[in-house]
C-alpha atoms as a PDB file:
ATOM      1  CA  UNK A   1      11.869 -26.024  31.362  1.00  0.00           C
ATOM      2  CA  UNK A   2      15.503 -25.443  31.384  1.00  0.00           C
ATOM      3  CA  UNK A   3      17.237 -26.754  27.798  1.00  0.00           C
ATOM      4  CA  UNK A   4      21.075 -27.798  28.596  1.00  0.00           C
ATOM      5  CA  UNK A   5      21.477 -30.829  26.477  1.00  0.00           C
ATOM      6  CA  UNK A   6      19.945 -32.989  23.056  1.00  0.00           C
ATOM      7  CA  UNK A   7      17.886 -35.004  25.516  1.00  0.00           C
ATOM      8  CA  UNK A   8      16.404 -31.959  27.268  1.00  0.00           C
ATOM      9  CA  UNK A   9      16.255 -30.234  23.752  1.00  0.00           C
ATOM     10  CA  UNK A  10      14.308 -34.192  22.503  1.00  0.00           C
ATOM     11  CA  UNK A  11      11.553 -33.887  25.424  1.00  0.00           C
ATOM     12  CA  UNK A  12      11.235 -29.879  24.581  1.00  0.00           C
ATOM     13  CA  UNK A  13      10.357 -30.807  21.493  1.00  0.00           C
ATOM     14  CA  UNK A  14       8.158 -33.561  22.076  1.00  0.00           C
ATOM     15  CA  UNK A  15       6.606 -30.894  24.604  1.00  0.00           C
ATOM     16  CA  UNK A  16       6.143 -28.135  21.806  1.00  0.00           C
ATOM     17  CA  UNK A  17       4.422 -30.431  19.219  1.00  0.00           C
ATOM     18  CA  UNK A  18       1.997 -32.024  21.950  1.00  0.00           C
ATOM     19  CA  UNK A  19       1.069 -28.527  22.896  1.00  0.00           C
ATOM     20  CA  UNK A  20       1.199 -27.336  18.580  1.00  0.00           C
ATOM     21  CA  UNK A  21      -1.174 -30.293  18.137  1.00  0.00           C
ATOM     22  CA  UNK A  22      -3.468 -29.124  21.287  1.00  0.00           C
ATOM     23  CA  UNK A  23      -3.650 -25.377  20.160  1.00  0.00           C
ATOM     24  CA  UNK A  24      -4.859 -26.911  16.574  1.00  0.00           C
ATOM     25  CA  UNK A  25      -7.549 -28.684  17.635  1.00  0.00           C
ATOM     26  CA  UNK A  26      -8.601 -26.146  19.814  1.00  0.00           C
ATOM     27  CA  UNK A  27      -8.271 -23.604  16.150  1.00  0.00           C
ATOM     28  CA  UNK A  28     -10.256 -26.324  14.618  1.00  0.00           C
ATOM     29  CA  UNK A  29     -13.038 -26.492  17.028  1.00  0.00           C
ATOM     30  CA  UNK A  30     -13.018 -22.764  17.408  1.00  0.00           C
ATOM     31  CA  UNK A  31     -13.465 -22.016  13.274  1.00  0.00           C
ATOM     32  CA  UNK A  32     -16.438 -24.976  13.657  1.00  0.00           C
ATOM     33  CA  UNK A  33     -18.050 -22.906  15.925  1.00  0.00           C
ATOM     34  CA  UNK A  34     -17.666 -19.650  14.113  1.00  0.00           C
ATOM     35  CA  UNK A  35     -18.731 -21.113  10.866  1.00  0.00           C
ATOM     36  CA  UNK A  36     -21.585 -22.380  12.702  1.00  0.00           C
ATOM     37  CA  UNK A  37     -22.674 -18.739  13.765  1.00  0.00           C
ATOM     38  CA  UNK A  38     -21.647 -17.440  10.502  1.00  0.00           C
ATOM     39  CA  UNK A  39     -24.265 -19.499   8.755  1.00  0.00           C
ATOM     40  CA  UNK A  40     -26.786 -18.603  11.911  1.00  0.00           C
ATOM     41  CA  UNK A  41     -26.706 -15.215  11.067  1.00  0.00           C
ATOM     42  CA  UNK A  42     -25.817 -14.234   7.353  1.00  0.00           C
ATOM     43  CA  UNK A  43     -29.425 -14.677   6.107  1.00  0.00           C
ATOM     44  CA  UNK A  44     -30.336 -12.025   9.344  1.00  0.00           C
ATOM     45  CA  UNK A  45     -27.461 -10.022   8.311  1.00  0.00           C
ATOM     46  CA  UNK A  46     -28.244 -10.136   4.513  1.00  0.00           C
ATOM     47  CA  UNK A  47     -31.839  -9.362   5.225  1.00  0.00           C
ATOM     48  CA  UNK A  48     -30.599  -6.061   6.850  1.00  0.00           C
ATOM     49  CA  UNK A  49     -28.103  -5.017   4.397  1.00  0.00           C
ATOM     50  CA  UNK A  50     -30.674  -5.872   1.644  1.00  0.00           C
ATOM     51  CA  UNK A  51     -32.866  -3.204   4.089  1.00  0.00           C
ATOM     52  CA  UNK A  52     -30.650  -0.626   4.456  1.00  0.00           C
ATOM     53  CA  UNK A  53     -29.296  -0.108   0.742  1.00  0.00           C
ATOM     54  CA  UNK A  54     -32.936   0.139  -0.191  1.00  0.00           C
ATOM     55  CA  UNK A  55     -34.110   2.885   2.333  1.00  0.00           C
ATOM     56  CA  UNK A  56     -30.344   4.276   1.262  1.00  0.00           C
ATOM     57  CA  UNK A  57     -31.449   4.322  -2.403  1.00  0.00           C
ATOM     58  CA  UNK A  58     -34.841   6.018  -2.005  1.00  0.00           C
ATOM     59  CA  UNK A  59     -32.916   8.694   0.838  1.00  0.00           C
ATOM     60  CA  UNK A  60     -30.764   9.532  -2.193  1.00  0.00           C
ATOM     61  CA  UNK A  61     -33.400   9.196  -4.982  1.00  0.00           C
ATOM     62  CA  UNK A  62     -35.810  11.341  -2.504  1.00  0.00           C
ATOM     63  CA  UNK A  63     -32.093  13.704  -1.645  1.00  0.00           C
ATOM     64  CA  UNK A  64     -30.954  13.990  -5.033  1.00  0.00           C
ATOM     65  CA  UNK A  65     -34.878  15.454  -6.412  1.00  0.00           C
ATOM     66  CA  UNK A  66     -34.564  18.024  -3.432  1.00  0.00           C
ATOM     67  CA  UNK A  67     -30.990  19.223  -3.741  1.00  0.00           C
ATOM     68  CA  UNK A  68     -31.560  22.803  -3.185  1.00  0.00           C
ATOM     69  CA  UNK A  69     -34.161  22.420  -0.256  1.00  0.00           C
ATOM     70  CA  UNK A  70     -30.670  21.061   1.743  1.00  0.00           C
ATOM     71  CA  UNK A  71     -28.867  24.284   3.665  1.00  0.00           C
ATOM     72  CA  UNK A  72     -25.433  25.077   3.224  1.00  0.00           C
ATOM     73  CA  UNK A  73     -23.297  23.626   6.237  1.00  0.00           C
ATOM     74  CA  UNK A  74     -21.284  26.007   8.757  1.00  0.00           C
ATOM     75  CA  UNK A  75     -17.875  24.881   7.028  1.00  0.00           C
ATOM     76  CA  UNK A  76     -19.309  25.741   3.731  1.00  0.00           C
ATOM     77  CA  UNK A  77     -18.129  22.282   2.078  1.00  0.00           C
ATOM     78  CA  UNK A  78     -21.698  20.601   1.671  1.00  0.00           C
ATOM     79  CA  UNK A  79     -25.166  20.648   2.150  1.00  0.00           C
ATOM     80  CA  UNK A  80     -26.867  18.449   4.725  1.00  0.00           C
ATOM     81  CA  UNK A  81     -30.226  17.667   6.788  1.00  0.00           C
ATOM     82  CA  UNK A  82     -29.903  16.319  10.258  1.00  0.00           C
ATOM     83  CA  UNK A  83     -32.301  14.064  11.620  1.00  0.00           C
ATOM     84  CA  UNK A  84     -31.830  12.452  15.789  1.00  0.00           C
ATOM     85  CA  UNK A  85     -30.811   9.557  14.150  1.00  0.00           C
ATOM     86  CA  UNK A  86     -28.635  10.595  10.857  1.00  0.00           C
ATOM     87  CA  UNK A  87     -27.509  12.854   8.912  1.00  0.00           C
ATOM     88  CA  UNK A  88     -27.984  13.143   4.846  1.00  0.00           C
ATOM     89  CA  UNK A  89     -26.399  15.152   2.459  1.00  0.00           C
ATOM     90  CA  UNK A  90     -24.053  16.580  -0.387  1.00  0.00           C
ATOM     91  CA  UNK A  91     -20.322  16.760   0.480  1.00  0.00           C
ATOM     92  CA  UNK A  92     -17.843  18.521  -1.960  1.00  0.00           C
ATOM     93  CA  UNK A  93     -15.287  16.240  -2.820  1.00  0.00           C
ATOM     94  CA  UNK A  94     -11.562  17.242  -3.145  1.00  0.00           C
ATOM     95  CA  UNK A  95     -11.254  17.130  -6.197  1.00  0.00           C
ATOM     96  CA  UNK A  96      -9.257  15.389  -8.609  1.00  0.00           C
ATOM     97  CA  UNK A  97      -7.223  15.682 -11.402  1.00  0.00           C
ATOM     98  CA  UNK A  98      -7.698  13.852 -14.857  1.00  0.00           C
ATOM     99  CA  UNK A  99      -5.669  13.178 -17.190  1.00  0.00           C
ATOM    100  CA  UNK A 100      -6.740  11.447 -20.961  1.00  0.00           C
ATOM    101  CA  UNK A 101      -3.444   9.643 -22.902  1.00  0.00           C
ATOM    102  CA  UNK A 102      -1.427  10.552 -19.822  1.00  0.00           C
ATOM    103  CA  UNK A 103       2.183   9.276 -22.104  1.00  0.00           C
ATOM    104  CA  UNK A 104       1.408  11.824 -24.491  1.00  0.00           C
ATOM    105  CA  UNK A 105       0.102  14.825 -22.101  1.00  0.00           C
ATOM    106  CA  UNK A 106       3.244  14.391 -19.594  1.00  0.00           C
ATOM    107  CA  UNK A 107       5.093  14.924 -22.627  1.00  0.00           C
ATOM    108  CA  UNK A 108       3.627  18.322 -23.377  1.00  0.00           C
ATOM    109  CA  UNK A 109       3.529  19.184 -19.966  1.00  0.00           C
ATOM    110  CA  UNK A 110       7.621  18.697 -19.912  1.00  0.00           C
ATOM    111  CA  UNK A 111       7.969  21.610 -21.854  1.00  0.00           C
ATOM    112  CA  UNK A 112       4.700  23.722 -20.876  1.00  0.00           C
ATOM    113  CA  UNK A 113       5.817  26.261 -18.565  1.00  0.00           C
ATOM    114  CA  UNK A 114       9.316  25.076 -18.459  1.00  0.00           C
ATOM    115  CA  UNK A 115       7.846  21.416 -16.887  1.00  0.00           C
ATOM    116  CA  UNK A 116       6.690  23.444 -14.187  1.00  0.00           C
ATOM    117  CA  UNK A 117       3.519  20.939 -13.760  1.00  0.00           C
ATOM    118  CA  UNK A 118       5.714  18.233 -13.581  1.00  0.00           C
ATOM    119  CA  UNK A 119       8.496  16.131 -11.273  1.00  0.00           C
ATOM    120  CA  UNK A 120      10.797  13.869 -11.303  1.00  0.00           C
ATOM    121  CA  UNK A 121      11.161  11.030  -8.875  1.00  0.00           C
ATOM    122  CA  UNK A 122      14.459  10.100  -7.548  1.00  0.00           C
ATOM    123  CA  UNK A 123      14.566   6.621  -5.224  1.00  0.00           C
ATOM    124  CA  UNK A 124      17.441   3.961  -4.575  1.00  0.00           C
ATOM    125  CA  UNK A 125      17.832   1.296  -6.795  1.00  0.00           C
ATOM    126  CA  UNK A 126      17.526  -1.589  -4.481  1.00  0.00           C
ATOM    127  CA  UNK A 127      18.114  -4.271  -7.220  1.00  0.00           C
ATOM    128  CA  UNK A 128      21.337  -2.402  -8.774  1.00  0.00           C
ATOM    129  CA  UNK A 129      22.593  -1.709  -4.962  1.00  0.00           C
ATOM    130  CA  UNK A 130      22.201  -5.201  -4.024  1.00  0.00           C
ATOM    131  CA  UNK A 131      23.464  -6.765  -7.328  1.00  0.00           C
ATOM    132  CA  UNK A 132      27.184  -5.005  -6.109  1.00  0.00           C
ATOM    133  CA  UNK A 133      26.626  -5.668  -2.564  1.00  0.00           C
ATOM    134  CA  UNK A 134      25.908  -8.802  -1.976  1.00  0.00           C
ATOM    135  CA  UNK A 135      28.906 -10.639  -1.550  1.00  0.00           C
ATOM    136  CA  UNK A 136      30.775 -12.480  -4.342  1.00  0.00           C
ATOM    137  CA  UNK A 137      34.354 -13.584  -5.040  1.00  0.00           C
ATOM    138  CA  UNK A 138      34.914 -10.673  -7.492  1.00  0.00           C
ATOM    139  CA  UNK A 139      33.388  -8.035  -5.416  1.00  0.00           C
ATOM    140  CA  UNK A 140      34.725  -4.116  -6.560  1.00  0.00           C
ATOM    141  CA  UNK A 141      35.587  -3.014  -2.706  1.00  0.00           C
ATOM    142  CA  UNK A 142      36.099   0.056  -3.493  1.00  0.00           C
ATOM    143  CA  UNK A 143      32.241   0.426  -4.779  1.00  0.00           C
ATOM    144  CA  UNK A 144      31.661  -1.077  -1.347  1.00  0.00           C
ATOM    145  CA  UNK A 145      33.646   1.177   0.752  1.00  0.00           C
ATOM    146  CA  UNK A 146      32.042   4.165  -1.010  1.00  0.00           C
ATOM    147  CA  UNK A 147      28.485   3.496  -0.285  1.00  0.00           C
ATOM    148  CA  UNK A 148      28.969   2.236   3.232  1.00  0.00           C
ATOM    149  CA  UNK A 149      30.535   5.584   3.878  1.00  0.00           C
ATOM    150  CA  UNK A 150      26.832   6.800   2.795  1.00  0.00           C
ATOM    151  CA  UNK A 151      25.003   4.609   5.117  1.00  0.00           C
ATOM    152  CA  UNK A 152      24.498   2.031   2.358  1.00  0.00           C
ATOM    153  CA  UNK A 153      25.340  -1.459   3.154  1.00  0.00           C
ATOM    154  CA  UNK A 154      24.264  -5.212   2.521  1.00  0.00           C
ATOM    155  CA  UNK A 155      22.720  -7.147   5.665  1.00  0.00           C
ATOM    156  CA  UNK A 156      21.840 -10.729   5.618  1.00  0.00           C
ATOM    157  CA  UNK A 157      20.940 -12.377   9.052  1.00  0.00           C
ATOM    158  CA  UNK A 158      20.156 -15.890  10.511  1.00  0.00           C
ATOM    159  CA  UNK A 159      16.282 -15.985  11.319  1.00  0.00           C
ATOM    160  CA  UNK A 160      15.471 -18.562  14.256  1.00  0.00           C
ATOM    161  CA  UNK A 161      12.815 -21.072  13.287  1.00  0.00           C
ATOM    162  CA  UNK A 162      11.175 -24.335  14.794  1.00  0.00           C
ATOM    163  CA  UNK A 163       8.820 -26.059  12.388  1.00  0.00           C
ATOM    164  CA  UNK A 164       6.495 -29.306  13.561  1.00  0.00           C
ATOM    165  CA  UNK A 165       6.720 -32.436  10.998  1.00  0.00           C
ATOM    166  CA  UNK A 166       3.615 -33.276   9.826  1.00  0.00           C
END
């Protein structure tokens, strides 16, 4: 459908709101029908899961009382017994760092080794850039030109919408 005028732009309209209110009944019929199977099948599901973390509970109880029976795995990073249908086991994890009253640790660790175990974290300040940016009668253009000769400028756009009334 071609658009060259406010009557053609009227039945286009009319058009897009028939078809809106066509597209939610067919959503509303459509979550009816999923809810329906939803409710089918979440006491099979639940059934299942209630299954599996059992048998996963005793495989760990049963895993964790036989640790050192498990053999080392070619990568070296766990321990594991493979069955045709699974696999069990002890991964290593990567590790991870802890740290107790982290304000007052950071602080010793600024001058531990010269702050060598720590960093400082440099980012734009959106807020402050956009608080001299965005235009206003008594904008600084000089503070303007400066930072658009570093890439850094303010963009606002117009964003097409259509909207149906209800």
């Amino acid at each position: 459908m071609e658009i060259n005028a406010w009557k053609d732009a009227d039945r286009a309209l009319a058009k897009f709101a028939e078809v809106e209110a066509a597209l939610a009944s067919a959503a509303a019929l459509h979550q009816t029908l999923v809810q329906e199977l939803e409710e089918k099948y979440a006491r099979l599901i639940r059934a299942d899961s209630e299954k599996r973390e059992l048998l996963a509970k005793e495989l760990k109880k049963f895993a964790v009382s036989r640790k050192s029976e498990f053999r080392v795995s070619p990568a070296g990073d766990g321990r594991s017994y493979e069955h045709s249908g699974a696999v069990l086991g002890f991964r290593q994890s990567p590790g991870r760092i802890e740290i107790r009253n982290e304000e007052k640790t950071i602080e010793w660790l600024r001058d531990y080794h010269e702050g060598e175990f720590t960093r400082i974290k440099h980012e734009a300040d959106r807020e402050a850039l956009l608080g001299v940016l965005r235009p206003q009668p008594d904008q600084n253009q000089r503070v303007v030109e400066t930072l658009a000769a570093h890439g850094i400028t303010f963009r606002q756009g117009d964003k097409f919408f259509l909207e149906i009334k209800t």
